[in-house]
C-alpha atoms as a PDB file:
ATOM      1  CA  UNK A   1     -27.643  55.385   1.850  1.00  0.00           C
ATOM      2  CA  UNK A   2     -25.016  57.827   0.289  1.00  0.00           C
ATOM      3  CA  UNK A   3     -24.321  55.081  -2.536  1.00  0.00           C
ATOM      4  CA  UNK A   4     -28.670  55.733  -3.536  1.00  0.00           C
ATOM      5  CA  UNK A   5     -28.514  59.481  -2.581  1.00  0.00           C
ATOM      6  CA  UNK A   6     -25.377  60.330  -4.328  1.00  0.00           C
ATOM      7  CA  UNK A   7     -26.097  60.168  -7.994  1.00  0.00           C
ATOM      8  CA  UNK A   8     -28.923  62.903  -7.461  1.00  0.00           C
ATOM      9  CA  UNK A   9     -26.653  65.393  -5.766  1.00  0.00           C
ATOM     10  CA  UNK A  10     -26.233  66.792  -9.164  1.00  0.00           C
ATOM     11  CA  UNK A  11     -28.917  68.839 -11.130  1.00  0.00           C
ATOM     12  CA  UNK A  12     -28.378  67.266 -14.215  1.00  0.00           C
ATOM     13  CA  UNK A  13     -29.306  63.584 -12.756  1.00  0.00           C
ATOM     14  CA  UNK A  14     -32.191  65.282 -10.918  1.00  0.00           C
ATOM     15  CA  UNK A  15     -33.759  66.497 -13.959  1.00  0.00           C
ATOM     16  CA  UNK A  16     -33.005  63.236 -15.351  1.00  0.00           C
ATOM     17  CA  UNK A  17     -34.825  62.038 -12.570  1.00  0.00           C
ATOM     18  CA  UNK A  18     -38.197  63.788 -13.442  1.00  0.00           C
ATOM     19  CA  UNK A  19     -38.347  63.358 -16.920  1.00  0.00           C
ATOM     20  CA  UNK A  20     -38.074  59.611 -16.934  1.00  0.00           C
ATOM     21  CA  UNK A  21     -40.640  59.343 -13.922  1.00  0.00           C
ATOM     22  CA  UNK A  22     -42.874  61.292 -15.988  1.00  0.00           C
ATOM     23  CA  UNK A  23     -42.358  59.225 -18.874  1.00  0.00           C
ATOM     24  CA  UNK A  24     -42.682  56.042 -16.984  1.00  0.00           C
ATOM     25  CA  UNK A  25     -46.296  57.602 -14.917  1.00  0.00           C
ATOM     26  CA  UNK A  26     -47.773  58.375 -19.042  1.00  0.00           C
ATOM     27  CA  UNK A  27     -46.180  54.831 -20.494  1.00  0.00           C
ATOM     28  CA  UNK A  28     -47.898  53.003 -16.942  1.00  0.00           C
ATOM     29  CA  UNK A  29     -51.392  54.895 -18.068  1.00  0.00           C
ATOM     30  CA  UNK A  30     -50.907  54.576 -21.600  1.00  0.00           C
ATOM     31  CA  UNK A  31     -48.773  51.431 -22.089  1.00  0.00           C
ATOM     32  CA  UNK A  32     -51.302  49.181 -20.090  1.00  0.00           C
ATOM     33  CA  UNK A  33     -54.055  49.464 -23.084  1.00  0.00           C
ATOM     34  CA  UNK A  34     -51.645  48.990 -25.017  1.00  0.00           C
ATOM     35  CA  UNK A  35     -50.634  45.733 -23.193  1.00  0.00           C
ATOM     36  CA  UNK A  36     -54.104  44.619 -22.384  1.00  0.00           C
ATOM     37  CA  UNK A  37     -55.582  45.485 -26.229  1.00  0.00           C
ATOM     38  CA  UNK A  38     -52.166  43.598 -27.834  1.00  0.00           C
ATOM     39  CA  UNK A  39     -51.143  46.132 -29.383  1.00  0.00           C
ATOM     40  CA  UNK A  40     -47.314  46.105 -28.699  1.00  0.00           C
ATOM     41  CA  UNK A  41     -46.638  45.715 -32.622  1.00  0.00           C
ATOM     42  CA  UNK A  42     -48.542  48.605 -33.228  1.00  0.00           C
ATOM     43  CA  UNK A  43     -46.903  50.401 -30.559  1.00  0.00           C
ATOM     44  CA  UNK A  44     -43.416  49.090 -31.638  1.00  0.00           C
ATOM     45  CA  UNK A  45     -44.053  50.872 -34.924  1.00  0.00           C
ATOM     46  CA  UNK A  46     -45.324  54.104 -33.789  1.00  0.00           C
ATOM     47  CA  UNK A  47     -41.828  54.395 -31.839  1.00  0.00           C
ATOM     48  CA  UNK A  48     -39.524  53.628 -35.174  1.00  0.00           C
ATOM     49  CA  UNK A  49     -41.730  55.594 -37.081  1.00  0.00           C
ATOM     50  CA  UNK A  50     -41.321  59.519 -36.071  1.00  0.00           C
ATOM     51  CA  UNK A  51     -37.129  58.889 -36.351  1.00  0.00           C
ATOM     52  CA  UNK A  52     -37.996  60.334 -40.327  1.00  0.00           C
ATOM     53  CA  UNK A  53     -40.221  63.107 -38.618  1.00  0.00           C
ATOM     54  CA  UNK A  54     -36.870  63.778 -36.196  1.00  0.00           C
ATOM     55  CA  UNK A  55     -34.684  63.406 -38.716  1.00  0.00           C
ATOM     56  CA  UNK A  56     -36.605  66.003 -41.293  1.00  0.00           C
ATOM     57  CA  UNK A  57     -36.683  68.485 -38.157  1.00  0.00           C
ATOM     58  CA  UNK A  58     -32.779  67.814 -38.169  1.00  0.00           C
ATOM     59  CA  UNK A  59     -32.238  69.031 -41.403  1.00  0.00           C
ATOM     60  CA  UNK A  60     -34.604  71.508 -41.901  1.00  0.00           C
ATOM     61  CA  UNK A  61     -33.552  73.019 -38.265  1.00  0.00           C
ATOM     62  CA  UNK A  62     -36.909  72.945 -37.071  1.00  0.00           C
ATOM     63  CA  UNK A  63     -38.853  71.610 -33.898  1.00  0.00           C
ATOM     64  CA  UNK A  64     -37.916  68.007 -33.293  1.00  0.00           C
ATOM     65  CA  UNK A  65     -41.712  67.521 -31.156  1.00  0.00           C
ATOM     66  CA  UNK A  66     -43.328  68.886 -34.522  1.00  0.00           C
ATOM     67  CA  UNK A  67     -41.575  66.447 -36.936  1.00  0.00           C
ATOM     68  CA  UNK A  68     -41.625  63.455 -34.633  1.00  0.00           C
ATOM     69  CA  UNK A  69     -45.659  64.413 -34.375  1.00  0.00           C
ATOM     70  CA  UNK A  70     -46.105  64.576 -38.437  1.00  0.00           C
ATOM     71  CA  UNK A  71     -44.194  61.462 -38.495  1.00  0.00           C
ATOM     72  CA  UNK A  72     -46.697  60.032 -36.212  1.00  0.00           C
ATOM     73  CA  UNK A  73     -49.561  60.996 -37.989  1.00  0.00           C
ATOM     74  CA  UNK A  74     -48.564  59.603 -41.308  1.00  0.00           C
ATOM     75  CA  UNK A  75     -47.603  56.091 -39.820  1.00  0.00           C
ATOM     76  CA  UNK A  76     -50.833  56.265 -38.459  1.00  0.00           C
ATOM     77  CA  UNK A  77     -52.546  56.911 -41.952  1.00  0.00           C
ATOM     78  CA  UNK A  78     -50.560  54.925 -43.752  1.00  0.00           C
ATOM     79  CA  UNK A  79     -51.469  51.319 -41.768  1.00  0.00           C
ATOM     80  CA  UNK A  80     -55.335  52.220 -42.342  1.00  0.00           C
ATOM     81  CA  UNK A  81     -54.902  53.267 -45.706  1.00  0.00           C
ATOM     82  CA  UNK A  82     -53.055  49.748 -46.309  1.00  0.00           C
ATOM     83  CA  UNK A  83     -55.772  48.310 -44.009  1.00  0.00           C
ATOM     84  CA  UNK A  84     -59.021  49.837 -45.555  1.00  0.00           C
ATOM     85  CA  UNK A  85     -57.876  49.682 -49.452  1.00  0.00           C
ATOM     86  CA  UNK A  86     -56.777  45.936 -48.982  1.00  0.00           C
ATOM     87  CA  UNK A  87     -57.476  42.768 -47.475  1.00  0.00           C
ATOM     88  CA  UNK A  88     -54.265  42.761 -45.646  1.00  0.00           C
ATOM     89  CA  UNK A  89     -54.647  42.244 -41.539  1.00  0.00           C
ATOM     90  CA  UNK A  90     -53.537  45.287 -39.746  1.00  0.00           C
ATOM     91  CA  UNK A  91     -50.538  43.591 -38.727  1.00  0.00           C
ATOM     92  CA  UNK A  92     -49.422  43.803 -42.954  1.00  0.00           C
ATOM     93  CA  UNK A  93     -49.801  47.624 -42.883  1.00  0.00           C
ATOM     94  CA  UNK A  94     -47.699  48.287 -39.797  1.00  0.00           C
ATOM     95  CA  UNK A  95     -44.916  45.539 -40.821  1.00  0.00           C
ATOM     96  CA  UNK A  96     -44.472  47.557 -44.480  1.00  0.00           C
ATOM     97  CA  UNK A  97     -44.837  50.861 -42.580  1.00  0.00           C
ATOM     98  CA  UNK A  98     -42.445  49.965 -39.632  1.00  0.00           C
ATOM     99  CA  UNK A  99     -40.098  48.844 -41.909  1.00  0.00           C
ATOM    100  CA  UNK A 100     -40.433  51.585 -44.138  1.00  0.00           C
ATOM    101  CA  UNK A 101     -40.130  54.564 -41.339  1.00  0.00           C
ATOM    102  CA  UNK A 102     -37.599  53.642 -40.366  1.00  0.00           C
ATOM    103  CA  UNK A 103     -35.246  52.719 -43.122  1.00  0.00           C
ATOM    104  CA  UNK A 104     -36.230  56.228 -44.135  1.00  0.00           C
ATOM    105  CA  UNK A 105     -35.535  57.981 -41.359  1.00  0.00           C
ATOM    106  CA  UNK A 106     -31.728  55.976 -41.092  1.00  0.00           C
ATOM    107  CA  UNK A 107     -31.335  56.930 -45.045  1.00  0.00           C
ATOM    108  CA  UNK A 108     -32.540  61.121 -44.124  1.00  0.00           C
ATOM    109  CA  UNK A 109     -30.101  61.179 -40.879  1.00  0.00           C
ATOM    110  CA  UNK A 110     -27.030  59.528 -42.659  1.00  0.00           C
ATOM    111  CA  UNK A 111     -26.878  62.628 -45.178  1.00  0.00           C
ATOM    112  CA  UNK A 112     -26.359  65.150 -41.960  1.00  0.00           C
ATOM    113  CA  UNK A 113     -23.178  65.831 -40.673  1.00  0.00           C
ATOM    114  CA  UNK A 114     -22.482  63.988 -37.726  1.00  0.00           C
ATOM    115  CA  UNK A 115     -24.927  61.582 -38.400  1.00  0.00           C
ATOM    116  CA  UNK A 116     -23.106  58.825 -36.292  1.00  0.00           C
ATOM    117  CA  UNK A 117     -23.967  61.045 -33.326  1.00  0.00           C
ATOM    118  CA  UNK A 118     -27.342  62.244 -34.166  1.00  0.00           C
ATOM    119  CA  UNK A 119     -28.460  58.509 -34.825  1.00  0.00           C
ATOM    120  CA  UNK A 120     -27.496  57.725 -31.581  1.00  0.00           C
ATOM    121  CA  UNK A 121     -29.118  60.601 -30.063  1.00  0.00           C
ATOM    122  CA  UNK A 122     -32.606  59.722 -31.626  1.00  0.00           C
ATOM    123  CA  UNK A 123     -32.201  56.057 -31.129  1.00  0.00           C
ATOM    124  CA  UNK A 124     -30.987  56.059 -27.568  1.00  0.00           C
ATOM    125  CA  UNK A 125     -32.072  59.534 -26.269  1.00  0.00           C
ATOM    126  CA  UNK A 126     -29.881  61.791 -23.635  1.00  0.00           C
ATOM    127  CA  UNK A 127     -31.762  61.080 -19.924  1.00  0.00           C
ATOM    128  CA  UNK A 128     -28.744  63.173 -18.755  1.00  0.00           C
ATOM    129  CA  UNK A 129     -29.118  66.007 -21.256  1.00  0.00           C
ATOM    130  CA  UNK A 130     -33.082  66.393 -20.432  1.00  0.00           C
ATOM    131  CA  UNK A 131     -33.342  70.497 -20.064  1.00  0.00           C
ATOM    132  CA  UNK A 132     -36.209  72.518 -18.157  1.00  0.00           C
ATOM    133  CA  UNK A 133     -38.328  72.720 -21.602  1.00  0.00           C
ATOM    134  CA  UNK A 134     -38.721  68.839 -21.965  1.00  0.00           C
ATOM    135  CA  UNK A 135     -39.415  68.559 -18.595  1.00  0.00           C
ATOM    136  CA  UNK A 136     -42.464  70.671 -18.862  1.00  0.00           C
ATOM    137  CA  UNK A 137     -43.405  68.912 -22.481  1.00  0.00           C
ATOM    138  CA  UNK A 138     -43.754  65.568 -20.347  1.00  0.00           C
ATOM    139  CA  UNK A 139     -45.927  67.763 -17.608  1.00  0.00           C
ATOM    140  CA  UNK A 140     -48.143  68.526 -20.027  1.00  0.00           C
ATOM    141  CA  UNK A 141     -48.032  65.297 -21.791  1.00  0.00           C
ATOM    142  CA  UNK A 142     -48.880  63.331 -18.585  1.00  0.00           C
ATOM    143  CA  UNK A 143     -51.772  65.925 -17.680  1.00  0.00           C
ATOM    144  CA  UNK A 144     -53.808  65.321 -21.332  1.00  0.00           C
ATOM    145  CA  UNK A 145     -52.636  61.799 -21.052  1.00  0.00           C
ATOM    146  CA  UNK A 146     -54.478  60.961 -17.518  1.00  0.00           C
ATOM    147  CA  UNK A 147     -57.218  63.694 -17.949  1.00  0.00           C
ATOM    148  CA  UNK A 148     -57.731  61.347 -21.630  1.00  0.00           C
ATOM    149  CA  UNK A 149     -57.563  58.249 -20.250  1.00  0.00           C
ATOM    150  CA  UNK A 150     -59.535  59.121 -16.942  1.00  0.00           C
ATOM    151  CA  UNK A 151     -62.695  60.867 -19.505  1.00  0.00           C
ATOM    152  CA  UNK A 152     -62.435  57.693 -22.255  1.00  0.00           C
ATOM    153  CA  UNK A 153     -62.249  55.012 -19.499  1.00  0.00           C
ATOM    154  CA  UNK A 154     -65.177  53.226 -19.975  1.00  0.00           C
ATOM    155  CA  UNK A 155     -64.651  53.670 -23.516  1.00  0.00           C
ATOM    156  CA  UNK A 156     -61.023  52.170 -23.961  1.00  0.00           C
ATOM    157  CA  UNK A 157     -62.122  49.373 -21.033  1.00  0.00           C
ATOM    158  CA  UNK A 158     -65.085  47.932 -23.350  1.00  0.00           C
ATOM    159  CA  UNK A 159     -62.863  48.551 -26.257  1.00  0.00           C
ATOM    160  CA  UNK A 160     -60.292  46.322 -24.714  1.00  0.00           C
ATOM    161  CA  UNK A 161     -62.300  43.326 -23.844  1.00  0.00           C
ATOM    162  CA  UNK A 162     -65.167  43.560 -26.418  1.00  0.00           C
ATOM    163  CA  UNK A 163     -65.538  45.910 -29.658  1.00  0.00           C
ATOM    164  CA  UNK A 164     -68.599  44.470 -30.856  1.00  0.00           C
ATOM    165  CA  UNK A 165     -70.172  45.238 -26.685  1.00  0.00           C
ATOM    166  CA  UNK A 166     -68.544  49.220 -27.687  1.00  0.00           C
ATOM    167  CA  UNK A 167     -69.976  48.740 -31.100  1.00  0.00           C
ATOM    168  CA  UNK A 168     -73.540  48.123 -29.052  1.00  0.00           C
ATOM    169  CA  UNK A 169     -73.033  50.526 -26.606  1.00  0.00           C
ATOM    170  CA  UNK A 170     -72.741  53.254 -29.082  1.00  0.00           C
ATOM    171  CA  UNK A 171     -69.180  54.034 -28.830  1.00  0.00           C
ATOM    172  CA  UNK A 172     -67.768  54.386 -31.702  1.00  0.00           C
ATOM    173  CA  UNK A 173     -64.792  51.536 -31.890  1.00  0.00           C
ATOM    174  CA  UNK A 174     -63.029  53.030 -34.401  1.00  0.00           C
ATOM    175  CA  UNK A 175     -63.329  56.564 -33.060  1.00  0.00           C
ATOM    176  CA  UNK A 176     -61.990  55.321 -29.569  1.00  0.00           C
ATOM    177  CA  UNK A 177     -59.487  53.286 -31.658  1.00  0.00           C
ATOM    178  CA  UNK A 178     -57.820  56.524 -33.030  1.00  0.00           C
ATOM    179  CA  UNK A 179     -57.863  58.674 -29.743  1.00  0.00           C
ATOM    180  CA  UNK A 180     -56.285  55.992 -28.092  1.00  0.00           C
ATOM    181  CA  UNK A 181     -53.582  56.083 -30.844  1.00  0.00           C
ATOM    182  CA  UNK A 182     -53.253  59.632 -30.527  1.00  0.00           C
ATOM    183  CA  UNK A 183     -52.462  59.564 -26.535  1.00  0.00           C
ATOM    184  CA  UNK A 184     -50.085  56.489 -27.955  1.00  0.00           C
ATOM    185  CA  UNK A 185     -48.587  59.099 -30.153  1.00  0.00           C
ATOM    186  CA  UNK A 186     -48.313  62.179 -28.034  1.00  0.00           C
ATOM    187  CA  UNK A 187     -46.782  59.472 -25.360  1.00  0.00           C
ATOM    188  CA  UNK A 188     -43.869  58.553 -27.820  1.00  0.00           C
ATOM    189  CA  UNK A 189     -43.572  62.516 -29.324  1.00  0.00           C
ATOM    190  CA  UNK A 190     -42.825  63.305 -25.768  1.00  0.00           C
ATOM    191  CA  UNK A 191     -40.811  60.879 -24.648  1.00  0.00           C
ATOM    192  CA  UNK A 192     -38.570  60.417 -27.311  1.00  0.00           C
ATOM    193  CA  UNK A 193     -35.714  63.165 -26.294  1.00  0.00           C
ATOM    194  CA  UNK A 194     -35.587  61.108 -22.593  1.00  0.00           C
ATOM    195  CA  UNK A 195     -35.085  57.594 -23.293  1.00  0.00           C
ATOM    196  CA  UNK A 196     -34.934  57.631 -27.272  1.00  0.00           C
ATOM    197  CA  UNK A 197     -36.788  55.583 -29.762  1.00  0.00           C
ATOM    198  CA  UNK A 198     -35.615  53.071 -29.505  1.00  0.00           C
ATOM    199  CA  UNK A 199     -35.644  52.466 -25.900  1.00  0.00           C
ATOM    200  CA  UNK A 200     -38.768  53.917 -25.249  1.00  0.00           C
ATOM    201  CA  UNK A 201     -40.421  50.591 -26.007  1.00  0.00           C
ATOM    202  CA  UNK A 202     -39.115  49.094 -22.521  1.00  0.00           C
ATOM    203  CA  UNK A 203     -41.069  51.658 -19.917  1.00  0.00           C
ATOM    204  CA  UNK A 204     -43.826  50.797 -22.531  1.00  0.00           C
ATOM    205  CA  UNK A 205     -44.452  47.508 -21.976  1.00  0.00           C
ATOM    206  CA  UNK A 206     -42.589  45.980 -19.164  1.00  0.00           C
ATOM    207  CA  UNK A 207     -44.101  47.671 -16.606  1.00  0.00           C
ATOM    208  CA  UNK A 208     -47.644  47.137 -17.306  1.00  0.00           C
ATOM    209  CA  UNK A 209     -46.617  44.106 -18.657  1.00  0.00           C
ATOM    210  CA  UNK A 210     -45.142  43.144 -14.991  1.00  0.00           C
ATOM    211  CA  UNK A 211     -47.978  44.452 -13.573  1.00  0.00           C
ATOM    212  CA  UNK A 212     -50.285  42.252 -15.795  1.00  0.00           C
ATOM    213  CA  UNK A 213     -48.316  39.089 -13.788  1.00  0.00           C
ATOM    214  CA  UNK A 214     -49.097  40.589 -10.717  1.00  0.00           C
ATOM    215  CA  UNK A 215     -52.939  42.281 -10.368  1.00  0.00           C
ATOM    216  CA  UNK A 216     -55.911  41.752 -12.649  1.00  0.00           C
ATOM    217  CA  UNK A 217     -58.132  45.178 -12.125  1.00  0.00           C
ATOM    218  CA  UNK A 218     -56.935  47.274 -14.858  1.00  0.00           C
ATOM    219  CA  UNK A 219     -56.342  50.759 -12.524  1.00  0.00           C
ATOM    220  CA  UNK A 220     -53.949  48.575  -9.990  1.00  0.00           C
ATOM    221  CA  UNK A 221     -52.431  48.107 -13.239  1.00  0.00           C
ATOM    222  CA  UNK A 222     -51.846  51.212 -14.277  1.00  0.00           C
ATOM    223  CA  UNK A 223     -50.913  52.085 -10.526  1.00  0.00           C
ATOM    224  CA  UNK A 224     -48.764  48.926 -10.448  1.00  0.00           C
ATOM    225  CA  UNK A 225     -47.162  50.186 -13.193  1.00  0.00           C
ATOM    226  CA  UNK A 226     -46.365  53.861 -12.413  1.00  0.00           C
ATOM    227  CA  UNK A 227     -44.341  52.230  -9.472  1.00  0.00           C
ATOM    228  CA  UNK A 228     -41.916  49.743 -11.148  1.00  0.00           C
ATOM    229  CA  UNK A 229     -41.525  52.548 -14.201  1.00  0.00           C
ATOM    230  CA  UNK A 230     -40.797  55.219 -11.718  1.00  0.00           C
ATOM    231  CA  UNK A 231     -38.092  52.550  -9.409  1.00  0.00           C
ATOM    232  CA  UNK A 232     -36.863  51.314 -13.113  1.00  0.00           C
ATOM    233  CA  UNK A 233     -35.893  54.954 -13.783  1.00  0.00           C
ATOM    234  CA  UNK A 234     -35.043  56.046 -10.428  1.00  0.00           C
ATOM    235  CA  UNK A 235     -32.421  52.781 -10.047  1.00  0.00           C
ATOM    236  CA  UNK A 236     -31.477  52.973 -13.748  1.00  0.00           C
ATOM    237  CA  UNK A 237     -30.002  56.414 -12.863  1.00  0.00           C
ATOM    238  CA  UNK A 238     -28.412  55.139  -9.758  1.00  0.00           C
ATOM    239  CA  UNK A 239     -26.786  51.797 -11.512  1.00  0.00           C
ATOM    240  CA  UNK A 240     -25.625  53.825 -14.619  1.00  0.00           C
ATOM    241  CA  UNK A 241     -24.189  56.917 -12.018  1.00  0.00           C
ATOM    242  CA  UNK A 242     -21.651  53.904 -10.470  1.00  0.00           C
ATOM    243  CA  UNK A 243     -21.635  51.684 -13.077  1.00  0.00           C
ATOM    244  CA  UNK A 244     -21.050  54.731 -15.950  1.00  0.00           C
ATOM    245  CA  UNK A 245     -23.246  52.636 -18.341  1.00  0.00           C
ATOM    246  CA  UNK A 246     -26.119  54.390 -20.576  1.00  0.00           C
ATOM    247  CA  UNK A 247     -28.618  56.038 -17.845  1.00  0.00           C
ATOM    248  CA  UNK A 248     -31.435  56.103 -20.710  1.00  0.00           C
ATOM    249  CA  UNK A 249     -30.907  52.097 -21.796  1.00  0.00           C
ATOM    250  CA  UNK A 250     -30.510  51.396 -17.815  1.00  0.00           C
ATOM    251  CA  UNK A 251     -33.293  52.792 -17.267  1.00  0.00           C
ATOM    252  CA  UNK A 252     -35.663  51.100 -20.267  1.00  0.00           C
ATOM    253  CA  UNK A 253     -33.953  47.451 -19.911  1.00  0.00           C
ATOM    254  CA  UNK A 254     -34.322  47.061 -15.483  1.00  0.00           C
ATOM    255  CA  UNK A 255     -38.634  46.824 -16.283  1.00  0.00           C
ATOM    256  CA  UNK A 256     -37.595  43.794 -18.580  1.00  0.00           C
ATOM    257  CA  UNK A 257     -35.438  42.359 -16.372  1.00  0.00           C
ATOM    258  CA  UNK A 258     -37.825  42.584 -13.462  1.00  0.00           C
ATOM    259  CA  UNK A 259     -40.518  41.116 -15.534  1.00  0.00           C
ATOM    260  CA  UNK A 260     -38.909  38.024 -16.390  1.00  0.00           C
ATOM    261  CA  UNK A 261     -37.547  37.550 -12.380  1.00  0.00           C
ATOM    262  CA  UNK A 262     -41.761  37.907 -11.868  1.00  0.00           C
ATOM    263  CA  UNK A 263     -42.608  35.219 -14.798  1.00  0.00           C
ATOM    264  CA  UNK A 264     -40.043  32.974 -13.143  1.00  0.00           C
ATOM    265  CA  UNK A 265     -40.873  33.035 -10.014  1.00  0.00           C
ATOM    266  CA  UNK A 266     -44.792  32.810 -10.812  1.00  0.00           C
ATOM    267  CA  UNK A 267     -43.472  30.158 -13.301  1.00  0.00           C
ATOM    268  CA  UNK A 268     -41.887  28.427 -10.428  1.00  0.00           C
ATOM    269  CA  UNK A 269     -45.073  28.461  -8.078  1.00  0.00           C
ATOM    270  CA  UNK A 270     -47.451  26.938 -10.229  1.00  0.00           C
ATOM    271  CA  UNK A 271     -44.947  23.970 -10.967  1.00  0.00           C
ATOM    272  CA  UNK A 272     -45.012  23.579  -6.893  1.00  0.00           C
ATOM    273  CA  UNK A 273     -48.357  23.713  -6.510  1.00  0.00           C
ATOM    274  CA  UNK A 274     -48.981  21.494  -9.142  1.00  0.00           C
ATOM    275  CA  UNK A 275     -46.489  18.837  -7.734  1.00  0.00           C
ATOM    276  CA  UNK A 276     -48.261  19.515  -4.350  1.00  0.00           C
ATOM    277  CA  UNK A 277     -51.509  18.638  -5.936  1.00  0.00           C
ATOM    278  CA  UNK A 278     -49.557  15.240  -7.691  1.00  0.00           C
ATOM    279  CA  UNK A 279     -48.383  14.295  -4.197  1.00  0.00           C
ATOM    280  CA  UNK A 280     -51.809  14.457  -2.919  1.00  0.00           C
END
C-alpha cells in the first residue's frame, strides 16, 4: 500500500494528480464523439496545431491559453476554407493544415532561446510542474465541457449516427459540427500545459476508445471512460514516481496499452467461441 500511497505524499504529484484526472474526465466526455463520429484525424490536428499559437505566446511573452486558442481557431478555418472553396474531402484540408501548423510552430520555437527545452515543454507538457492556476483552467474547462455536452446531447448523438436524421430534425449539422469542435478545442487549449501536445492525443482516444470494446450505450462510454483516464493518470504518476520515467507520457501511453490488452483478449474470445461453434 505505501508503494501506491507514496508518490502522492508530495504536493507537487498531488496537483499532478488533479490536473490529469481532470483532463482525462473532459477527454472521456469529449474524446468519445470524437471516437464514435471518426474524427481522430481531425482531432490529431487540432492538437499539433495550437504549438504556433504557443509558440507566438512564447515570443511575444504573452498568455500561452490565448495563443494556443487563436491557433485553434485558425486550424479550424483553415480546413473549411480548403473544404468549402475546393473539392478536396475534409481529410485534404486537415492533412495540409496539420502539416502546416506544425512545421510552423517547430520553425517559430527554434528562433527562441532555449528552444530545445521549450519544444519539449509544449510537446510533452510538465504533469509535475501543473500550478494552482491550471488546475482551476481544467475546473472550468470540465464544467462548460459537461454542462455543453449534457445541453447538445441529443444534438451531437443524431449527429453521430445520422446527419441527414439532424439535417431533418432541424438541427443544424453544421452548426452542431462547429460547437462540437469548439469543446474539442477548449479540451486541447486546456490540457495542453498537463500532458503536452503531443501526448494529449492518448487520454483522447484510448480511453473511449477502450471503452468502445467494452459497452455500447454512449454515456457508459463516456463513464467507462472517465475511469480508465482517471486510473491511466493516477498509475502513470505512480509508475513514473518509482520508475523516474516521464509522468506526462506515462500517463498518455498506459490507456493505449490497456486498449490493446482489451482488443486481445476480446480478439481471443471470439476465436474460442468460434472454434466452439466448429466443434459443434
Amino acid at each position: 500500500m505505501d508503494w501506491l500511497l507514496e508518490p502522492f505524499s508530495h504536493a507537487f504529484q498531488q496537483r499532478a494528480l488533479i490536473a490529469g484526472s481532470l483532463t482525462a474526465i473532459v477527454f472521456a466526455v469529449v474524446g468519445t464523439w470524437v471516437v464514435i463520429r471518426g474524427m481522430t484525424f481531425l482531432g490529431d490536428a487540432l492538437v499539433h496545431g495550437v504549438i504556433p499559437g504557443i509558440a507566438l505566446a512564447v515570443l511575444f511573452d504573452f498568455s500561452l491559453l490565448i495563443g494556443a486558442a487563436a491557433a485553434a481557431l485558425v486550424m479550424v478555418a483553415g480546413i473549411n476554407f480548403v473544404h468549402r472553396q475546393t473539392e478536396f474531402s475534409e481529410d485534404t484540408g486537415i492533412g495540409l493544415l496539420f502539416a502546416g501548423m506544425l512545421a510552423l510552430g517547430v520553425i517559430l520555437i527554434s528562433t527562441t532561446a532555449g528552444a530545445s527545452g521549450t519544444l519539449n515543454s509544449i510537446l510533452f507538457g510538465n504533469a509535475l510542474g501543473v500550478t494552482p492556476f491550471d488546475i482551476w483552467v481544467l475546473g472550468v474547462v470540465a464544467v462548460v465541457t459537461l454542462g455543453g455536452t449534457a445541453l447538445m446531447y441529443r444534438r451531437f448523438i443524431v449527429l453521430a449516427f445520422s446527419e441527414q436524421k439532424a439535417a431533418l430534425l432541424g438541427f443544424r449539422p453544421q452548426m452542431t459540427h462547429v460547437i462540437l469542435l469548439v469543446l474539442l478545442t477548449l479540451a486541447i487549449v486546456g490540457s495542453f500545459q498537463t500532458v503536452g501536445t503531443l501526448l494529449i492525443f492518448g487520454l483522447m482516444v484510448g480511453p473511449p476508445a477502450t471503452a468502445a470494446l467494452l459497452v455500447r450505450r454512449v454515456p457508459a462510454m463516456m463513464l467507462t471512460a472517465g475511469v480508465i483516464g482517471v486510473l491511466s493518470v493516477a498509475g502513470g504518476l505512480i509508475i513514473s514516481f518509482h520508475a523516474g520515467t516521464s509522468g506526462s507520457a506515462t500517463m498518455a501511453l498506459l490507456p493505449i496499452v490497456l486498449f490493446f490488452a482489451v482488443l486481445s483478449v476480446k480478439a481471443l474470445r471470439a476465436r474460442s467461441t468460434r472454434q466452439v461453434a466448429v466443434d459443434r
